[in-house]
PDB file of N, CA and C in Angstrom:
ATOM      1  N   UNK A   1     -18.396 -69.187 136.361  1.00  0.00           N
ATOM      2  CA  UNK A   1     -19.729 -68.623 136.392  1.00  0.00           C
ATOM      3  C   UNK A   1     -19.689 -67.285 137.114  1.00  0.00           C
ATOM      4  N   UNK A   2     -20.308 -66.590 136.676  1.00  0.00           N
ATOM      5  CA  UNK A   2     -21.040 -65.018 137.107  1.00  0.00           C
ATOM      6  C   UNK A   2     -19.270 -63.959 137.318  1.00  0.00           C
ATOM      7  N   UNK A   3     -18.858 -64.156 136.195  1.00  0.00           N
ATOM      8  CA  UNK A   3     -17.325 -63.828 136.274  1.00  0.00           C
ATOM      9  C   UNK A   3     -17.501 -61.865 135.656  1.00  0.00           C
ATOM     10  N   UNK A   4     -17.404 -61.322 137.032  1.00  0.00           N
ATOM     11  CA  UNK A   4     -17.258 -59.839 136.617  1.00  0.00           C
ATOM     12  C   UNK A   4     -16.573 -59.448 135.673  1.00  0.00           C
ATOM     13  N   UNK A   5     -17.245 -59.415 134.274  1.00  0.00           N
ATOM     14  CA  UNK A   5     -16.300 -58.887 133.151  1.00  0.00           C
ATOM     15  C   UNK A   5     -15.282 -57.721 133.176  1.00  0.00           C
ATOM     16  N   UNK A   6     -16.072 -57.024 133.795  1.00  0.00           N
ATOM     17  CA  UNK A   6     -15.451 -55.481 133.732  1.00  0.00           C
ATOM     18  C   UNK A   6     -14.333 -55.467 134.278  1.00  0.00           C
ATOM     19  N   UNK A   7     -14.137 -56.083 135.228  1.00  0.00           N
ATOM     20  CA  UNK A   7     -12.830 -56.150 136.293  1.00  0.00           C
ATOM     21  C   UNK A   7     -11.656 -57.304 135.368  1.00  0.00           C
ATOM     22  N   UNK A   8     -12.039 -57.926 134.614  1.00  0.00           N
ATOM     23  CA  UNK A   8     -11.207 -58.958 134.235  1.00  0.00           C
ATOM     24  C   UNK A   8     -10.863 -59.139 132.776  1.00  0.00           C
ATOM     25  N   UNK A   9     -11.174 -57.920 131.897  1.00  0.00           N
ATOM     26  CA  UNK A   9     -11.284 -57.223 130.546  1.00  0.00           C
ATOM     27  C   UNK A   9      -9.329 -57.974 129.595  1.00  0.00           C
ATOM     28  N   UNK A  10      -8.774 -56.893 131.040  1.00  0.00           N
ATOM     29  CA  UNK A  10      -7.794 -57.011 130.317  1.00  0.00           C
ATOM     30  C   UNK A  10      -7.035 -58.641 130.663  1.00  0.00           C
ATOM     31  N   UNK A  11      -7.197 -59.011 131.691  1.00  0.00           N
ATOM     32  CA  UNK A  11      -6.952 -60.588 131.870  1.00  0.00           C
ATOM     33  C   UNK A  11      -7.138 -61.574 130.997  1.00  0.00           C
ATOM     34  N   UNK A  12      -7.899 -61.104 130.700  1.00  0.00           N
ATOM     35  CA  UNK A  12      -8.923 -62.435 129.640  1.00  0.00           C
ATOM     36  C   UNK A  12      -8.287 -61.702 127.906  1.00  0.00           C
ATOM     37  N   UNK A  13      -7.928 -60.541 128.195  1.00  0.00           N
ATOM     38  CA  UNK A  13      -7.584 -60.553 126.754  1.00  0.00           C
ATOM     39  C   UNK A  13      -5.659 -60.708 126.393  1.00  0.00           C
ATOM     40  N   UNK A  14      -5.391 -61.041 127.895  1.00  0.00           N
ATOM     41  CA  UNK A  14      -4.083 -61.542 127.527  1.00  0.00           C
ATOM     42  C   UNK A  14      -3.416 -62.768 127.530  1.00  0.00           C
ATOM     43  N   UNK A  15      -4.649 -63.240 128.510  1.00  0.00           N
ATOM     44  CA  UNK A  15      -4.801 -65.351 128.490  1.00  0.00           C
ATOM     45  C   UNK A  15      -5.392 -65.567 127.139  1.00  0.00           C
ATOM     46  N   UNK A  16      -6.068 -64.709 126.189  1.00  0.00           N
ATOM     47  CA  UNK A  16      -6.273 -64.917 125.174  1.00  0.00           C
ATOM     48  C   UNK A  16      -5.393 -65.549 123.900  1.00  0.00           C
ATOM     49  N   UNK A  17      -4.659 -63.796 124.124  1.00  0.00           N
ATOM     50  CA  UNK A  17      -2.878 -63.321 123.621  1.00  0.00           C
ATOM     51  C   UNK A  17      -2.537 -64.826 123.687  1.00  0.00           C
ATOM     52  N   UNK A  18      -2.111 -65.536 124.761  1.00  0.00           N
ATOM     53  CA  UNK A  18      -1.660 -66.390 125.234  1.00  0.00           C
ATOM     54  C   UNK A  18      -2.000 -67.725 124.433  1.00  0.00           C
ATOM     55  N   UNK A  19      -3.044 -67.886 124.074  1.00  0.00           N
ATOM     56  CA  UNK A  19      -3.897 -68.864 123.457  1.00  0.00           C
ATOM     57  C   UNK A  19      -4.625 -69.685 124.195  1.00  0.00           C
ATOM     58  N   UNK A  20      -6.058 -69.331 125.337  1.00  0.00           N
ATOM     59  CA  UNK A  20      -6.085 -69.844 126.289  1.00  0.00           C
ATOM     60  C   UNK A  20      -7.596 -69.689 125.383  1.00  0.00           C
ATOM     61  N   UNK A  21      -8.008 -71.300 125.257  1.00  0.00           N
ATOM     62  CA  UNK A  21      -9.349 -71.303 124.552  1.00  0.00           C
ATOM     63  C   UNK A  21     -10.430 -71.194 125.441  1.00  0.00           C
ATOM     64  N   UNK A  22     -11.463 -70.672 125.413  1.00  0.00           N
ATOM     65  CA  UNK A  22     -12.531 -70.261 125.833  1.00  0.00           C
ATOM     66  C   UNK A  22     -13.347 -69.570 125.675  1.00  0.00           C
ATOM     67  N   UNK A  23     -14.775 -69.958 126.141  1.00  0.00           N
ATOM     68  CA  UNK A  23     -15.938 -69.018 125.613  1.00  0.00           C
ATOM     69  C   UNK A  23     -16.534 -68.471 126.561  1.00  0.00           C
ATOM     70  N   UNK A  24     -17.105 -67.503 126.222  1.00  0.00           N
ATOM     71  CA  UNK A  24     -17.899 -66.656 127.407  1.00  0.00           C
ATOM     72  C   UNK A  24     -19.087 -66.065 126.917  1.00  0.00           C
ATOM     73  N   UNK A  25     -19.982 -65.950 127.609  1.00  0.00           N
ATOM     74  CA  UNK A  25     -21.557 -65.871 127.474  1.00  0.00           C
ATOM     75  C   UNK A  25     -21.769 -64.400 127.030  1.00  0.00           C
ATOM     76  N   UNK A  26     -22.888 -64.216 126.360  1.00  0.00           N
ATOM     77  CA  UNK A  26     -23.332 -62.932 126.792  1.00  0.00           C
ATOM     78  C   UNK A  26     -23.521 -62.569 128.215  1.00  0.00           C
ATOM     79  N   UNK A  27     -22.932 -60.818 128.006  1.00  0.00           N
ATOM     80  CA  UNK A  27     -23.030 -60.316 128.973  1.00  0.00           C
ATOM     81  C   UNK A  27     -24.531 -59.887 130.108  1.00  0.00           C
ATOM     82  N   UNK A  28     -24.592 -60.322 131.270  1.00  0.00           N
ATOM     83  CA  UNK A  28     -26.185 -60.231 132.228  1.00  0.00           C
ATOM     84  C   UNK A  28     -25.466 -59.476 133.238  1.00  0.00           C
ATOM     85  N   UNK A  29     -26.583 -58.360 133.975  1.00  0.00           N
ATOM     86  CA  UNK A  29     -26.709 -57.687 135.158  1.00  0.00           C
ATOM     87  C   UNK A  29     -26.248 -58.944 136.023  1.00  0.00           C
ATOM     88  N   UNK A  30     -26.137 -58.627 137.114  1.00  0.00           N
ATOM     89  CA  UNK A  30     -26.121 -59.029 138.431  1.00  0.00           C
ATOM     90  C   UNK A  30     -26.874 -58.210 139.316  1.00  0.00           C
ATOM     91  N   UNK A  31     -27.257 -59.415 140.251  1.00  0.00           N
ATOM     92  CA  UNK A  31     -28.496 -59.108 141.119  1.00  0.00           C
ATOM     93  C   UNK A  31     -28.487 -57.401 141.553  1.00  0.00           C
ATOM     94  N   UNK A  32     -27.541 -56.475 141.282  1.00  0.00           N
ATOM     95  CA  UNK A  32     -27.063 -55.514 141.602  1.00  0.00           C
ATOM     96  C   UNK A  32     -27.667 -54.445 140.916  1.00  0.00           C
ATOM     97  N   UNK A  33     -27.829 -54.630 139.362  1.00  0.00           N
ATOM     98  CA  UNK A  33     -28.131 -54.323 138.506  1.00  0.00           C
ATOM     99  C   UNK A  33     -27.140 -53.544 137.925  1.00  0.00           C
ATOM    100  N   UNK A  34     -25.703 -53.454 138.504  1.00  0.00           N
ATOM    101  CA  UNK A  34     -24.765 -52.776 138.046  1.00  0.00           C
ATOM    102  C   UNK A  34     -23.506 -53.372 137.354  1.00  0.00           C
ATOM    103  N   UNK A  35     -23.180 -54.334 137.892  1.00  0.00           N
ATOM    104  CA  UNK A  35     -22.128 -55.206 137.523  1.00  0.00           C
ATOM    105  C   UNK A  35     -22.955 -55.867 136.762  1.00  0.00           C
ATOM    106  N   UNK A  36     -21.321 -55.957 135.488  1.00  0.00           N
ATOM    107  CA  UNK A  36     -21.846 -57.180 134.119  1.00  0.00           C
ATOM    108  C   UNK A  36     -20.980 -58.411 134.606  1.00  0.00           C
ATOM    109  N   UNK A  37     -21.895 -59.166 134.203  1.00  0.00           N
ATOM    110  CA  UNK A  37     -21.229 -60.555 134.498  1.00  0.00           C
ATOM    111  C   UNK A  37     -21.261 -61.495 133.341  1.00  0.00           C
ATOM    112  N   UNK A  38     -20.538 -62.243 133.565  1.00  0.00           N
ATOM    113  CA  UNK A  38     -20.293 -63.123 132.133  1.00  0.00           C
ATOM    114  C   UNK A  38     -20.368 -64.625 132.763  1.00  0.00           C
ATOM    115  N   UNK A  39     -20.552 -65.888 131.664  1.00  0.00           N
ATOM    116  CA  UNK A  39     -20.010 -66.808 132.565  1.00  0.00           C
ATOM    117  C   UNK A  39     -19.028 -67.512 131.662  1.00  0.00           C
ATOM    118  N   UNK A  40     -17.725 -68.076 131.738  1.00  0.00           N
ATOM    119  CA  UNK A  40     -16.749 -68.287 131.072  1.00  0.00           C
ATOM    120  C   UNK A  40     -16.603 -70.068 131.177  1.00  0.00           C
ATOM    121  N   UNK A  41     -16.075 -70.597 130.034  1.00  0.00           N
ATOM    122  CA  UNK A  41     -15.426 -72.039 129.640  1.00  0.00           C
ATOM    123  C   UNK A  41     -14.308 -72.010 129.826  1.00  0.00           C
ATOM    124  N   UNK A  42     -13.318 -72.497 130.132  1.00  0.00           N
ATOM    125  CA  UNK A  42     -11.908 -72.583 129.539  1.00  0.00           C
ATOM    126  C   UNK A  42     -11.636 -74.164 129.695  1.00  0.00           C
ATOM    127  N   UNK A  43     -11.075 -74.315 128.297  1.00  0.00           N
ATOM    128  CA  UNK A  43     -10.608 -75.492 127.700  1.00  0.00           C
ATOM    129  C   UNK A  43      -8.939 -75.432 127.655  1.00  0.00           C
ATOM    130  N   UNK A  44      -8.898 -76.669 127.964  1.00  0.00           N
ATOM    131  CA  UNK A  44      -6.721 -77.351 128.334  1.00  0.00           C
ATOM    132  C   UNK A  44      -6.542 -76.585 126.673  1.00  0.00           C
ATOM    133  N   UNK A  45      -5.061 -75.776 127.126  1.00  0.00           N
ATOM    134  CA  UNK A  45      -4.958 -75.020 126.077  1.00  0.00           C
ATOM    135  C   UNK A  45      -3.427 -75.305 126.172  1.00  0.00           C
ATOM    136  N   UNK A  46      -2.966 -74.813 124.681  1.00  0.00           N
ATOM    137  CA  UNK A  46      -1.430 -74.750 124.594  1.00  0.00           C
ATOM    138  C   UNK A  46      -1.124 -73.432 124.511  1.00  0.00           C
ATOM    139  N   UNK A  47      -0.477 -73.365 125.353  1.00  0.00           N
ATOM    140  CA  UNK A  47      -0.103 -71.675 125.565  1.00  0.00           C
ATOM    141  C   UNK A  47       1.028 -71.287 125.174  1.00  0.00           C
ATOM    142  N   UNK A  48       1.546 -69.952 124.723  1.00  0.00           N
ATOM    143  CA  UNK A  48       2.457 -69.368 124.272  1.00  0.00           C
ATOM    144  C   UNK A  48       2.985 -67.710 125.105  1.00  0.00           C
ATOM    145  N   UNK A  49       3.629 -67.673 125.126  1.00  0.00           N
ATOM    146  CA  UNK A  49       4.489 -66.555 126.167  1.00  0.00           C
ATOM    147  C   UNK A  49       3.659 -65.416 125.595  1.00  0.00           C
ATOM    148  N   UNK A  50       3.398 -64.678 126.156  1.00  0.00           N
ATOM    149  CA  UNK A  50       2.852 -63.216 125.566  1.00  0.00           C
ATOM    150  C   UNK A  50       4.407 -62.535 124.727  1.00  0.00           C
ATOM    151  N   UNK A  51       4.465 -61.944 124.043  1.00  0.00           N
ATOM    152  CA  UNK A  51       5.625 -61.369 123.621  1.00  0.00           C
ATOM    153  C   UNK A  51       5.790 -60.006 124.201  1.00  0.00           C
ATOM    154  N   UNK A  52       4.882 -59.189 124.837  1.00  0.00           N
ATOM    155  CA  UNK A  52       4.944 -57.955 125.177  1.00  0.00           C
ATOM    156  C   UNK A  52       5.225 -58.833 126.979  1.00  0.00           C
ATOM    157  N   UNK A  53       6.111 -57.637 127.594  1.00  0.00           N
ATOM    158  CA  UNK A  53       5.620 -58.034 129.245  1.00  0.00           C
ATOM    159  C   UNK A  53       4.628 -58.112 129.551  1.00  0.00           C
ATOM    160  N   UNK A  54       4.376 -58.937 130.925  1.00  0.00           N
ATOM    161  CA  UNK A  54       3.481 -58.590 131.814  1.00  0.00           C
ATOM    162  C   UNK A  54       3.206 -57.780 133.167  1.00  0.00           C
ATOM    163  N   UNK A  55       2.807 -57.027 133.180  1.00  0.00           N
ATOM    164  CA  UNK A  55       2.947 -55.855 134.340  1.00  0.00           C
ATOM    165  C   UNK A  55       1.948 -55.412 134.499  1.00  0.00           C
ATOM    166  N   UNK A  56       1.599 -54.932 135.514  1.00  0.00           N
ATOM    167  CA  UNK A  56       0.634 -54.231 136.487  1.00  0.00           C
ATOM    168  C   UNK A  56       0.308 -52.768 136.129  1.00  0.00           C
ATOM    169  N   UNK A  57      -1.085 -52.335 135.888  1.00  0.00           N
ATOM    170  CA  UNK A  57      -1.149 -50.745 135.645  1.00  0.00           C
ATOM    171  C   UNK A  57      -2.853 -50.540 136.358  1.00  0.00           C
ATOM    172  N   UNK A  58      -2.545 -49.293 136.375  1.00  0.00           N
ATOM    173  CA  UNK A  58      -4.009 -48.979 137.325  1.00  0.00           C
ATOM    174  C   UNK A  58      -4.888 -49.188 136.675  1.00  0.00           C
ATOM    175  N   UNK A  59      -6.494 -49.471 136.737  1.00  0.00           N
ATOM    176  CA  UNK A  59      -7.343 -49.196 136.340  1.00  0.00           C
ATOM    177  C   UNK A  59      -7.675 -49.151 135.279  1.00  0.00           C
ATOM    178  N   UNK A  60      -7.934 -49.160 134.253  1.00  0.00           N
ATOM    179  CA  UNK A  60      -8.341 -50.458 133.411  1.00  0.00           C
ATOM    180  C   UNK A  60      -6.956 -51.515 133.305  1.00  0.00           C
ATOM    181  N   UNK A  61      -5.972 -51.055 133.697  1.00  0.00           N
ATOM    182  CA  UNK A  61      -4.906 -52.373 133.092  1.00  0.00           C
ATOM    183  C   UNK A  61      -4.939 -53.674 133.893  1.00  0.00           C
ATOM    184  N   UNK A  62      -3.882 -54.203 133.746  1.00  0.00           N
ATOM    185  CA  UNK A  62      -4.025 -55.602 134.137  1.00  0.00           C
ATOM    186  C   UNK A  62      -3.960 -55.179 136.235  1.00  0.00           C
ATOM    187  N   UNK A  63      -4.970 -56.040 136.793  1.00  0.00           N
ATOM    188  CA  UNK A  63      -4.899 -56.015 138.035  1.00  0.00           C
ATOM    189  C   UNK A  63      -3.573 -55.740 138.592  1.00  0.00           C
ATOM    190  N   UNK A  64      -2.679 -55.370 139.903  1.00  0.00           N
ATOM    191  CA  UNK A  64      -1.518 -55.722 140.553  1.00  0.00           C
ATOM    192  C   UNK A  64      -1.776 -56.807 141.638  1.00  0.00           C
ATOM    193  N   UNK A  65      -2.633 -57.722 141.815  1.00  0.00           N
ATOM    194  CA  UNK A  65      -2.996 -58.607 142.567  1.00  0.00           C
ATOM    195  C   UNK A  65      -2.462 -59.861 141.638  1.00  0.00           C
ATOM    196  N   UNK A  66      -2.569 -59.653 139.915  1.00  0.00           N
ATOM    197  CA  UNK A  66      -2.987 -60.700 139.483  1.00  0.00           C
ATOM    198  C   UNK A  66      -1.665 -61.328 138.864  1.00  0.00           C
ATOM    199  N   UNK A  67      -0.938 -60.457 139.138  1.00  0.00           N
ATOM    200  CA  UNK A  67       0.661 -60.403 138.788  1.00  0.00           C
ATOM    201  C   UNK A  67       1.219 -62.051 138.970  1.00  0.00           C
ATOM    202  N   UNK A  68       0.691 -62.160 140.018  1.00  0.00           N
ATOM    203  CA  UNK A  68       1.658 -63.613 140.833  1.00  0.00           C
ATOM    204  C   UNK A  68       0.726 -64.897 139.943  1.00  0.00           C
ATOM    205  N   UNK A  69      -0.239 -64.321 139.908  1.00  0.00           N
ATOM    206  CA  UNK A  69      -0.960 -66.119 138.673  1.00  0.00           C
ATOM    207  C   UNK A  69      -0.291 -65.633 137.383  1.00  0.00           C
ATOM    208  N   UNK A  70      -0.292 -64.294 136.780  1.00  0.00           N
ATOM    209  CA  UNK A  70       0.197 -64.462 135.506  1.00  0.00           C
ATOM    210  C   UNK A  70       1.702 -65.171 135.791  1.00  0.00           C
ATOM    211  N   UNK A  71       2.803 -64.725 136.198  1.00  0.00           N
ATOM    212  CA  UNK A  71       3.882 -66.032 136.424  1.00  0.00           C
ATOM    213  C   UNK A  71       3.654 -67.104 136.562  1.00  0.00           C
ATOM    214  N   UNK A  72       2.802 -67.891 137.035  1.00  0.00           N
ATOM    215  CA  UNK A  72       2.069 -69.495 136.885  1.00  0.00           C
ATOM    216  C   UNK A  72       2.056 -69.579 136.318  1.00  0.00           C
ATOM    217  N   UNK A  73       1.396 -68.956 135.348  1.00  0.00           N
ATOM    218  CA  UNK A  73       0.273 -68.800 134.273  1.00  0.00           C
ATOM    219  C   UNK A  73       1.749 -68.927 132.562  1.00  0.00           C
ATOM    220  N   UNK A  74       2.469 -68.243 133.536  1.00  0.00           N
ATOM    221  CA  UNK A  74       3.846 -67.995 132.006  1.00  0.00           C
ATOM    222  C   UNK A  74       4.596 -69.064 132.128  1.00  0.00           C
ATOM    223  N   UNK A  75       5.022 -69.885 133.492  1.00  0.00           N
ATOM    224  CA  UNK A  75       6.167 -70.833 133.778  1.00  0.00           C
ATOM    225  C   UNK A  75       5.536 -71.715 132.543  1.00  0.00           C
ATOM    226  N   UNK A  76       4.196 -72.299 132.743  1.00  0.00           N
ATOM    227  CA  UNK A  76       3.740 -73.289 132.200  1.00  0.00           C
ATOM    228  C   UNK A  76       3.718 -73.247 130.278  1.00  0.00           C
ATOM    229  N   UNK A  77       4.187 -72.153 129.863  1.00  0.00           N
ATOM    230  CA  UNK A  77       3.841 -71.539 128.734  1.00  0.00           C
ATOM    231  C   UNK A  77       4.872 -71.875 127.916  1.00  0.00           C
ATOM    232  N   UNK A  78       4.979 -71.977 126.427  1.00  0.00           N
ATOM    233  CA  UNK A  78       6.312 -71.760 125.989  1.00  0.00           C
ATOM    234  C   UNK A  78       6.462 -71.004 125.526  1.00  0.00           C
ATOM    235  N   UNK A  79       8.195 -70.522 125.382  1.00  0.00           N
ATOM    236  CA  UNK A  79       8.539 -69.368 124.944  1.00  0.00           C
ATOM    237  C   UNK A  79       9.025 -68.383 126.343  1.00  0.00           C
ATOM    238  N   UNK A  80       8.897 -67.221 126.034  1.00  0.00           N
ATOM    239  CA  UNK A  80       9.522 -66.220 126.788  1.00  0.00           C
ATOM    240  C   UNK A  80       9.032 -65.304 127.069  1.00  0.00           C
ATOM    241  N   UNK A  81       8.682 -63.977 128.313  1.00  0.00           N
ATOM    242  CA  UNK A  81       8.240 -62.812 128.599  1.00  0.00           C
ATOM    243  C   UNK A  81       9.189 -62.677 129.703  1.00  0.00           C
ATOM    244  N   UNK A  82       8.813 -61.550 129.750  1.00  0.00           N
ATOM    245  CA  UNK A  82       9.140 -60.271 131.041  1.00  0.00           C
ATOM    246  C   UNK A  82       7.981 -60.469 131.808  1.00  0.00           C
ATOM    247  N   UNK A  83       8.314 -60.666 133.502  1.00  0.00           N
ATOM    248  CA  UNK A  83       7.144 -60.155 134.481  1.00  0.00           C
ATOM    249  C   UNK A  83       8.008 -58.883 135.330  1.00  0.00           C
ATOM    250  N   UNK A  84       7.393 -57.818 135.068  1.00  0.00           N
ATOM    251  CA  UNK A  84       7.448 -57.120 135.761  1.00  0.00           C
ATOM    252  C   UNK A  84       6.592 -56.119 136.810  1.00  0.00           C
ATOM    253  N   UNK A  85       7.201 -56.537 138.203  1.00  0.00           N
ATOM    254  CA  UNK A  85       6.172 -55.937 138.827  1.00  0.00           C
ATOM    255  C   UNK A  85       6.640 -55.125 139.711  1.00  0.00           C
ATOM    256  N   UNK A  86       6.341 -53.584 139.219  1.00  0.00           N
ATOM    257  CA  UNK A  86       7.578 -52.461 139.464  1.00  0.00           C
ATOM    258  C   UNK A  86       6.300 -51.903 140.966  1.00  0.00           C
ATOM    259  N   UNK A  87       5.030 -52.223 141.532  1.00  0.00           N
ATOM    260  CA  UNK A  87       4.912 -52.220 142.156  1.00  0.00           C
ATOM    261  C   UNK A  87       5.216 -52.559 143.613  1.00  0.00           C
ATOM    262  N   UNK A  88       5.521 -53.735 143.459  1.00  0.00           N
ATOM    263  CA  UNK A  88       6.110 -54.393 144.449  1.00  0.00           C
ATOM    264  C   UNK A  88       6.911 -55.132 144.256  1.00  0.00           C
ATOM    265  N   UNK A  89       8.513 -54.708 144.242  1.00  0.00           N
ATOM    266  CA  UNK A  89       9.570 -55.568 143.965  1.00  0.00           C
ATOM    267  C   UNK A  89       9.768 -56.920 144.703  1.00  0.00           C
ATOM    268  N   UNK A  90       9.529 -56.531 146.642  1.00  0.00           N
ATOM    269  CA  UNK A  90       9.589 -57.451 147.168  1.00  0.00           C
ATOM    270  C   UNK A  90       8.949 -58.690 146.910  1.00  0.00           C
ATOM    271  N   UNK A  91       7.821 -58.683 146.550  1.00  0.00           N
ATOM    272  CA  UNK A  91       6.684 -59.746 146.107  1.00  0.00           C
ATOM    273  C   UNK A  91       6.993 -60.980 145.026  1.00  0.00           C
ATOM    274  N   UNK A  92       8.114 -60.383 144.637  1.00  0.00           N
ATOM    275  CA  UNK A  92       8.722 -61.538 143.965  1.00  0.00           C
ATOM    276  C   UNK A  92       9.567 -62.155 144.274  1.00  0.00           C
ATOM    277  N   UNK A  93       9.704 -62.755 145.788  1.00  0.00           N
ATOM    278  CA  UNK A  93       9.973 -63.711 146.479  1.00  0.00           C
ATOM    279  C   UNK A  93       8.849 -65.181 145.695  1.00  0.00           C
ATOM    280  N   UNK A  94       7.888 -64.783 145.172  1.00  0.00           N
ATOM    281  CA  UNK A  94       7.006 -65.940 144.926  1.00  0.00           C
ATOM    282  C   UNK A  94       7.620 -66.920 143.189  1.00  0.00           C
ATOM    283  N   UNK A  95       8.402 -65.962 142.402  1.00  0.00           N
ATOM    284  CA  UNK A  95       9.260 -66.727 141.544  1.00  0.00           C
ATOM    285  C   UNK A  95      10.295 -67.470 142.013  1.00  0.00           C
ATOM    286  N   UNK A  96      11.161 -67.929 143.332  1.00  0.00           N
ATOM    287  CA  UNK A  96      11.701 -68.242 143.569  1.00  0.00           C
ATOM    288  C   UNK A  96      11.247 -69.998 143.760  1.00  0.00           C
ATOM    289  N   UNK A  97       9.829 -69.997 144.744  1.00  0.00           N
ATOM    290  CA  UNK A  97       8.963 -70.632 144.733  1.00  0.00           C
ATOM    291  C   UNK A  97       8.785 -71.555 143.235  1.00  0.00           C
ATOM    292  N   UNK A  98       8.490 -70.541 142.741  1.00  0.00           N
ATOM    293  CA  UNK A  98       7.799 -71.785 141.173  1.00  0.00           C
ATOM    294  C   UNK A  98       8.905 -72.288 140.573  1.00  0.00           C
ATOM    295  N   UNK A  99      10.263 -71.791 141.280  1.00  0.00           N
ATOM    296  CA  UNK A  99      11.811 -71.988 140.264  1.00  0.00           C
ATOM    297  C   UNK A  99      11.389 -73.769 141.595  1.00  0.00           C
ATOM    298  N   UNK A 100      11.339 -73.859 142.528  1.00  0.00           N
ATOM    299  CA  UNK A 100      11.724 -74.997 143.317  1.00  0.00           C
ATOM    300  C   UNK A 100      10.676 -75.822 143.136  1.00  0.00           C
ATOM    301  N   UNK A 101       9.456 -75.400 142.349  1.00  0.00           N
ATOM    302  CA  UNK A 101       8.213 -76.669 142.148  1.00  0.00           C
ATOM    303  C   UNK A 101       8.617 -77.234 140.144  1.00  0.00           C
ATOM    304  N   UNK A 102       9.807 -76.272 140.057  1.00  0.00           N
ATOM    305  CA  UNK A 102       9.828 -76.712 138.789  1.00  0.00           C
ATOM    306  C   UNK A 102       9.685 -75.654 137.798  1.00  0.00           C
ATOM    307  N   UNK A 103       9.050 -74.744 137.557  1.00  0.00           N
ATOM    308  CA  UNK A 103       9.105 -74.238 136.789  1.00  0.00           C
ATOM    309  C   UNK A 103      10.682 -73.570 136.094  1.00  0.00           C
ATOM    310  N   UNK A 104      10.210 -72.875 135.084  1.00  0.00           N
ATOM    311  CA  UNK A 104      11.148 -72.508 133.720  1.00  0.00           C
ATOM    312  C   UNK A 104      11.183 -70.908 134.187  1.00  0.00           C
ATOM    313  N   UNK A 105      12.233 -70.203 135.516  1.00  0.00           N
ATOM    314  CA  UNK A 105      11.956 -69.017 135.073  1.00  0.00           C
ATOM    315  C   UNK A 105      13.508 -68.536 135.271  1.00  0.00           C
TER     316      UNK A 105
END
């Protein structure tokens, strides 16, 4: 609910990519009158690897915060991608992590 579209454009259109079923409302102000907000479903989906990488770019692109769920987001997936996150190399100490809960990376 009340899910800032604008900020999450390209997210949602690559959990899409992905095959991540869900619906989302028409777009409403927020109490702000500036921000669009949406409110979103998501239904247990079978997901598939994006075929392009995933990586971080300024402003409209995909967040650099959001980097570390899209790897969640891919372990669980089948198939194959690239995460690259040429922002912060160090930060991927956190794939090491999903390699010891199990994941496929």
């Amino acid at each position: 609910r009340r899910v800032p579209i604008e900020f999450l454009e390209i997210e949602l259109a690559v959990l899409e990519e992905m095959g991540v079923d869900c619906d989302r409302t028409p777009e409403y102000a927020a109490d702000n009158a500036r921000t669009r907000l949406v409110d979103l479903t998501v239904r247990p989906s079978k997901l598939e690897a994006p075929i392009d990488k995933i990586h971080p770019m300024p402003f409209p692109g995909l967040n650099i915060d959001n980097v570390p769920f899209f790897a969640a987001i891919a372990a669980a997936a089948h198939g194959q991608t690239l995460i690259h996150d040429w922002v912060y190399d160090n930060r991927a100490i956190y794939l090491t992590d999903l390699n010891r809960l199990g994941g496929r990376l």
